[in-house]
N, C-alpha and C. Protein backbone atom coordinates (compact mmCIF):
# COMPACT_ATOMS: atom_id res chain seq x y z
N UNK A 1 -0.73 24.73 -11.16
CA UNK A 1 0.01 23.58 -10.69
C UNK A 1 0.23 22.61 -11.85
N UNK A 2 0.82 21.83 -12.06
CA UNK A 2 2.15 21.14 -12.87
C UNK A 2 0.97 19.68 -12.87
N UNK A 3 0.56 19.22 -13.70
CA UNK A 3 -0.12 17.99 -13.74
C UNK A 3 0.83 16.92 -14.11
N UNK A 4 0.68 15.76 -14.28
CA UNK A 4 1.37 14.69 -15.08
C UNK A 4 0.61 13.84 -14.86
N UNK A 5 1.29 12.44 -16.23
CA UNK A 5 0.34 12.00 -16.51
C UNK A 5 0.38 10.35 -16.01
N UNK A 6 -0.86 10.02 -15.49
CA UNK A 6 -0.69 8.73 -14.58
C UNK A 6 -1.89 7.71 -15.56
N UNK A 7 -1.61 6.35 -15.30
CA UNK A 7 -2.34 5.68 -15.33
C UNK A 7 -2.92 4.57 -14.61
N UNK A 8 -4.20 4.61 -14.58
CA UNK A 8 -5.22 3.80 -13.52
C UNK A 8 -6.04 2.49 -14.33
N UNK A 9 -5.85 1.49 -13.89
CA UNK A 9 -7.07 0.13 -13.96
C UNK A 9 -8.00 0.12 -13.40
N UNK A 10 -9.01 -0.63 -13.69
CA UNK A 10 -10.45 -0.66 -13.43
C UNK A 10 -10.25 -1.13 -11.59
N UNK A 11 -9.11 -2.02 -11.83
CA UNK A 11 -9.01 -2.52 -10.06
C UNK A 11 -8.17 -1.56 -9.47
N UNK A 12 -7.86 -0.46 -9.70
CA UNK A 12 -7.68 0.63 -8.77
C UNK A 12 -6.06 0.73 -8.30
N UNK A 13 -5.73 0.03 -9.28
CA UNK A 13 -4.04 -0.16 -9.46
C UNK A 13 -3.34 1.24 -10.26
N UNK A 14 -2.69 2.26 -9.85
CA UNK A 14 -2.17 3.61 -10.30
C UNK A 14 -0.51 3.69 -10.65
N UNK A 15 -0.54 3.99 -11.64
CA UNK A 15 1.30 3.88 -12.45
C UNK A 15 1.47 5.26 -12.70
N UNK A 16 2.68 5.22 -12.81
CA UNK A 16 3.11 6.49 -13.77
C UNK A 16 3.57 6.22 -15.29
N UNK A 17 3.86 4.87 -15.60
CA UNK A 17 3.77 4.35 -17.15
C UNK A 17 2.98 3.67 -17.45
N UNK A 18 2.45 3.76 -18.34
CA UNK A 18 1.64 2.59 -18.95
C UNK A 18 1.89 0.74 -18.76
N UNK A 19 1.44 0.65 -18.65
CA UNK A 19 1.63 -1.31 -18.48
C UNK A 19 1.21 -2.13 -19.47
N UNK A 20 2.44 -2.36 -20.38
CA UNK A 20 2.32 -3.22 -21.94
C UNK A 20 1.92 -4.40 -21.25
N UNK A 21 1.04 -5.02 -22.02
CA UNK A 21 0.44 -6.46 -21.82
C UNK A 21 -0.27 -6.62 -21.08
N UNK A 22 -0.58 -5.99 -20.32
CA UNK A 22 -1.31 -6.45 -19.01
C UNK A 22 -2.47 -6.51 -19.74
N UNK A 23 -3.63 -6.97 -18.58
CA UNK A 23 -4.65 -7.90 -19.29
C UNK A 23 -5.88 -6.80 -19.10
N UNK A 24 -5.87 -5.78 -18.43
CA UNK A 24 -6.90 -4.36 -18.23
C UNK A 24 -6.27 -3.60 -19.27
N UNK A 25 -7.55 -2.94 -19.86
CA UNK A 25 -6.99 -1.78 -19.79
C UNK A 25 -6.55 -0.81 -18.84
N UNK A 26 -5.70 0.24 -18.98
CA UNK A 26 -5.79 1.42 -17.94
C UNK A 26 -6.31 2.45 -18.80
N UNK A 27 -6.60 3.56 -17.66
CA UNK A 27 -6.85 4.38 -17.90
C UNK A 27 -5.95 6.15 -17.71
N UNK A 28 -5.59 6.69 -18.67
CA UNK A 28 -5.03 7.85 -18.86
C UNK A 28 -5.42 8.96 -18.64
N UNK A 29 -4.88 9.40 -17.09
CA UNK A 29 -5.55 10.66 -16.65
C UNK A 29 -4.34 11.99 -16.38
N UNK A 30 -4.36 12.86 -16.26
CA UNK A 30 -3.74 13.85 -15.70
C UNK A 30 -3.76 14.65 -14.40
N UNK A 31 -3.19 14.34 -13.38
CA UNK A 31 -3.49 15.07 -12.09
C UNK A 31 -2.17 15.67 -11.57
N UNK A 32 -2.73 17.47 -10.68
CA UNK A 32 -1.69 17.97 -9.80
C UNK A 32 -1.62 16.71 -8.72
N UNK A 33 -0.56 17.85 -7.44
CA UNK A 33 -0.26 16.82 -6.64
C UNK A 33 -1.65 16.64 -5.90
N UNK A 34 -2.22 17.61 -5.46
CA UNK A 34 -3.52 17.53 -4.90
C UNK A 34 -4.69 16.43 -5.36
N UNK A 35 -4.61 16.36 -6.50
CA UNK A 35 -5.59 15.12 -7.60
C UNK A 35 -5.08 13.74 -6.89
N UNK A 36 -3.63 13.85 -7.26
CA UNK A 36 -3.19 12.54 -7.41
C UNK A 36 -4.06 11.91 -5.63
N UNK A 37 -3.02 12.69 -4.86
CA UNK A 37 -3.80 11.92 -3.39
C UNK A 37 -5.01 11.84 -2.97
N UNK A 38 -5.96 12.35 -3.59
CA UNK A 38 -7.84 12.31 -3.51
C UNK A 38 -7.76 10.81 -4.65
N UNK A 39 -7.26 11.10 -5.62
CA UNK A 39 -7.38 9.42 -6.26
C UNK A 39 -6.62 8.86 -5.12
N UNK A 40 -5.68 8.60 -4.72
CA UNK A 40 -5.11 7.67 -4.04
C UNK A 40 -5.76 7.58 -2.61
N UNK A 41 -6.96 8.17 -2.25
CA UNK A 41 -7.86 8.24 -1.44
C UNK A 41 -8.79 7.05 -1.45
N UNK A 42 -9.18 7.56 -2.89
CA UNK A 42 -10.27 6.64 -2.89
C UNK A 42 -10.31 5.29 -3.20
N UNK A 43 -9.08 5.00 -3.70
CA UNK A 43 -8.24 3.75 -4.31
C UNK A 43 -8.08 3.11 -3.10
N UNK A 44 -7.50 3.60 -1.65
CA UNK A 44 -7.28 2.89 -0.99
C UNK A 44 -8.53 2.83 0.12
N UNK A 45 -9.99 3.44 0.12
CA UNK A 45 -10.87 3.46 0.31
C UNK A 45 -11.98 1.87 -0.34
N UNK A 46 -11.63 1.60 -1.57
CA UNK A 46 -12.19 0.71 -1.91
C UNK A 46 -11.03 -0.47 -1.90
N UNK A 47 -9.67 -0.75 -2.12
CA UNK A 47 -8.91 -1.68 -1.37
C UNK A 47 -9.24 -1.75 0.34
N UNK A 48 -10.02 -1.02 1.00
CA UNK A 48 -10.45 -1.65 2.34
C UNK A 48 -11.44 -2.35 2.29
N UNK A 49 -12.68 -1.95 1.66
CA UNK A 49 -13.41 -2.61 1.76
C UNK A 49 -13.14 -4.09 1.44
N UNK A 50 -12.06 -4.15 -0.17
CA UNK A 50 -12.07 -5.30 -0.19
C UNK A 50 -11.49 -5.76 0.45
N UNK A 51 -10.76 -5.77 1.42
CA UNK A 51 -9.72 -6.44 2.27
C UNK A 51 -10.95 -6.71 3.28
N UNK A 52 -11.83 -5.98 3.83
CA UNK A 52 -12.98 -6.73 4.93
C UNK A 52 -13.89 -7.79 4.44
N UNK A 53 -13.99 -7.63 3.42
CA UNK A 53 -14.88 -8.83 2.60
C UNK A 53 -14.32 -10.33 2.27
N UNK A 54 -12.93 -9.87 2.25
CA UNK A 54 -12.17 -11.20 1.91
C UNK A 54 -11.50 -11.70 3.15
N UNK A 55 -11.19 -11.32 4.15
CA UNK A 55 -11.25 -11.37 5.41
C UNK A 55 -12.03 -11.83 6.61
N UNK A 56 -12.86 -11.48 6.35
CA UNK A 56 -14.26 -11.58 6.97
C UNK A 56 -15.21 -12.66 7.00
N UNK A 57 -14.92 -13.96 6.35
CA UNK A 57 -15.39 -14.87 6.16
C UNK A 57 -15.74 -15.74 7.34
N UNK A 58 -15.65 -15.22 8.58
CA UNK A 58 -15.77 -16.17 9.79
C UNK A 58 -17.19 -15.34 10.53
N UNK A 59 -17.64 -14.40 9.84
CA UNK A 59 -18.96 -13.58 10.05
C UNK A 59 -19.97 -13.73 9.87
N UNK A 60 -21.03 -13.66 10.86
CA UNK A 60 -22.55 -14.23 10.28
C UNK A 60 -23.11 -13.00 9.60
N UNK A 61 -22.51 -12.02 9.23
CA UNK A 61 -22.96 -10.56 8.35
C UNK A 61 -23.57 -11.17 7.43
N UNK A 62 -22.41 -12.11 6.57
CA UNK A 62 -22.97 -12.74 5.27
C UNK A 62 -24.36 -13.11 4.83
N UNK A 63 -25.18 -13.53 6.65
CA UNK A 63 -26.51 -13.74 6.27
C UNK A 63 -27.64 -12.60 6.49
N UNK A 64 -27.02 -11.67 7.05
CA UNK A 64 -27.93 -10.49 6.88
C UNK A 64 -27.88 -9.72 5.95
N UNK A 65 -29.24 -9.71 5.42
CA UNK A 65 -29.03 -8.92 4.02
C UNK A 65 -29.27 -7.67 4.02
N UNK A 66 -29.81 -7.06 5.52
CA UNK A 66 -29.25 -5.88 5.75
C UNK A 66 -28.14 -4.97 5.36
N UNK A 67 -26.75 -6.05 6.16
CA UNK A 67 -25.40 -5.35 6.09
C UNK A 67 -24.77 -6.17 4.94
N UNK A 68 -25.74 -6.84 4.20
CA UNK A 68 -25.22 -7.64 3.06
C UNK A 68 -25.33 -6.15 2.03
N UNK A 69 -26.70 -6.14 2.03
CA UNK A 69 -26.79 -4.54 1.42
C UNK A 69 -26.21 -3.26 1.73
N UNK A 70 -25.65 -3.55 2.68
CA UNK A 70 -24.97 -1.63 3.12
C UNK A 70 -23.55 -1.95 2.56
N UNK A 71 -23.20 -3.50 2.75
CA UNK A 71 -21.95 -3.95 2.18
C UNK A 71 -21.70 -2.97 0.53
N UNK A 72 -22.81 -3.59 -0.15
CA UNK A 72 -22.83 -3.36 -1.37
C UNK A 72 -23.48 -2.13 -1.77
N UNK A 73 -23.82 -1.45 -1.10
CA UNK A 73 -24.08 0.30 -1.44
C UNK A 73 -22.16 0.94 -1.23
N UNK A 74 -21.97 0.25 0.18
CA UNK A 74 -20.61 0.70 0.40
C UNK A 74 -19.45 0.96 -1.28
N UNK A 75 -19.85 -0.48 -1.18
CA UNK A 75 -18.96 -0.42 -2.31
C UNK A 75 -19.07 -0.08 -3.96
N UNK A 76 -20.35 -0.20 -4.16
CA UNK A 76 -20.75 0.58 -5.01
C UNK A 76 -20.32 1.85 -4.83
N UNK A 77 -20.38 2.67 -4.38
CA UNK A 77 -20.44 4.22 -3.72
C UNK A 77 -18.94 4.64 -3.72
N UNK A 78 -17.85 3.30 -3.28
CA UNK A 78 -15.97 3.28 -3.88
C UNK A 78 -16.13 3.07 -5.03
N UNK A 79 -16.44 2.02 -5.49
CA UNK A 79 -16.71 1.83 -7.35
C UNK A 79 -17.01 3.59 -8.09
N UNK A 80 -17.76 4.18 -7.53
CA UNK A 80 -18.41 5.15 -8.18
C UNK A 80 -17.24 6.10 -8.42
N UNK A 81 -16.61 6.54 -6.98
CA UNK A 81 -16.29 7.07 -6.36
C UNK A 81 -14.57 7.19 -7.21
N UNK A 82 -14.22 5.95 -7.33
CA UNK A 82 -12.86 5.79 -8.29
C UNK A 82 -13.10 6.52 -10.01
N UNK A 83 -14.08 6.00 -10.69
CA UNK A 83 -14.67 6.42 -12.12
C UNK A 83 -14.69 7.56 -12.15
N UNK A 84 -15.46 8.24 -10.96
CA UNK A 84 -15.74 9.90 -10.89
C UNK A 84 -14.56 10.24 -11.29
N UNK A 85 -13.44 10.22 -10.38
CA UNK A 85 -12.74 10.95 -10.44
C UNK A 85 -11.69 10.55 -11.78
N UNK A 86 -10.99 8.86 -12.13
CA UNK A 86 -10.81 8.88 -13.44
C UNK A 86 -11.60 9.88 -14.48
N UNK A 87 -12.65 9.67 -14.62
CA UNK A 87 -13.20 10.28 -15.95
C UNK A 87 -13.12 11.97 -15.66
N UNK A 88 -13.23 12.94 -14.31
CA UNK A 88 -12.86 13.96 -13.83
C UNK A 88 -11.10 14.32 -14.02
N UNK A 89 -10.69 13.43 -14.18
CA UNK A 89 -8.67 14.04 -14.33
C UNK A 89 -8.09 13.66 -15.78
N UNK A 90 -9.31 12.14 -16.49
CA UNK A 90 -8.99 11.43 -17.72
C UNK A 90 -8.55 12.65 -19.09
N UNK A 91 -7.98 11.61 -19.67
CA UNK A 91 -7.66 12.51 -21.18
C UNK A 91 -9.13 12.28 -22.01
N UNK A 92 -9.16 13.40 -22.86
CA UNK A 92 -11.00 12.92 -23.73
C UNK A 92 -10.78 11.58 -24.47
N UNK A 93 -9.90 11.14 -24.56
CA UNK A 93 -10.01 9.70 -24.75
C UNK A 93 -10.20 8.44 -23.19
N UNK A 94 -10.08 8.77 -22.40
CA UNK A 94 -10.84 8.24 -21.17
C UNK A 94 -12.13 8.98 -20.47
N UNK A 95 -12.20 10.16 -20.84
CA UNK A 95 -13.54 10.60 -20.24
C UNK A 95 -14.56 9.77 -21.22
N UNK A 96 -13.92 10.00 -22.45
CA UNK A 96 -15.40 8.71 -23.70
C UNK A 96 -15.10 7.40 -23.95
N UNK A 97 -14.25 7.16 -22.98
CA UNK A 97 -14.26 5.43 -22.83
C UNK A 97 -15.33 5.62 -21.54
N UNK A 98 -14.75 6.06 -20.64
CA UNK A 98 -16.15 5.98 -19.38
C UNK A 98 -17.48 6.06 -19.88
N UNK A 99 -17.31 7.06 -20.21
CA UNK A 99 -18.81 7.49 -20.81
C UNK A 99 -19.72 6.49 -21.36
N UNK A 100 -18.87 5.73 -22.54
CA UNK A 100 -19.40 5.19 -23.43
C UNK A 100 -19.50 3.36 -22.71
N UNK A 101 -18.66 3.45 -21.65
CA UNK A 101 -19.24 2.32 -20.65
C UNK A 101 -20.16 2.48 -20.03
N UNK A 102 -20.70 3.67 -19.57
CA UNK A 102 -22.03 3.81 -18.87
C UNK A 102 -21.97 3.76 -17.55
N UNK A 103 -20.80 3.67 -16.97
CA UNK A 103 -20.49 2.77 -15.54
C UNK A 103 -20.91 4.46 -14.61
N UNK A 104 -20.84 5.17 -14.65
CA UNK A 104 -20.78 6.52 -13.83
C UNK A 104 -22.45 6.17 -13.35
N UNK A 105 -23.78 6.46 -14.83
CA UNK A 105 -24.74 6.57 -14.29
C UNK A 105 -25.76 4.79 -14.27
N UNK A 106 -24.71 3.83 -14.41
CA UNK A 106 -25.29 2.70 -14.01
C UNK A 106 -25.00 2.54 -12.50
N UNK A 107 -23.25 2.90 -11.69
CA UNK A 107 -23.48 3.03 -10.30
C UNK A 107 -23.94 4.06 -9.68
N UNK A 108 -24.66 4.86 -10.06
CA UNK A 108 -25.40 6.35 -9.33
C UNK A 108 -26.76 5.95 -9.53
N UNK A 109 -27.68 5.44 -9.54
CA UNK A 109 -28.72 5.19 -9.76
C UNK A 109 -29.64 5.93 -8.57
């Protein structure tokens, strides 16, 4: 299958060109069609969460640190979950930018 080449930001924003100026880097990966929509899975997997968090402000969740914590495993676990697969489709110049951020086995703990 036919890859091409996309690029992704840390906030889970996906192009098919690069984005001069912008203030992230992105990141340069290669995916079939099958890739692309498992990233665009998980992209819009962690845009929910944030949309309940920023939303959600009329909730007494905030004081349980229960679901304060499942909050933040949640999303840790999208955080993870986006990187995996960047650094899994990235060019070796984004698999050793990940890498060399540490971010894969600082959110897998």
């Amino acid at each position: 299958m036919i890859k091409k080449t996309y690029y992704v930001t840390p906030k889970g924003e996906l192009h098919e060109t690069e984005i001069e100026g912008h203030q992230l880097n992105s990141f340069k990966i290669k995916a079939n069609g099958e890739e692309y929509l498992e990233l665009e899975r998980v992209i819009e997997k962690l845009r929910s969460q944030k949309y309940v968090q920023q939303h959600d402000f009329f909730s007494t969740n905030h004081f349980d640190e229960h679901k304060v914590d499942s909050h933040r495993d949640w999303t840790d676990n999208a955080i993870y979950d986006l990187y995996y697969w960047v650094h899994k489709l990235g060019t070796p110049e984004t698999k050793a930018q990940i890498e060399q951020m540490g971010v894969l086995n600082a959110l897998k703990k």
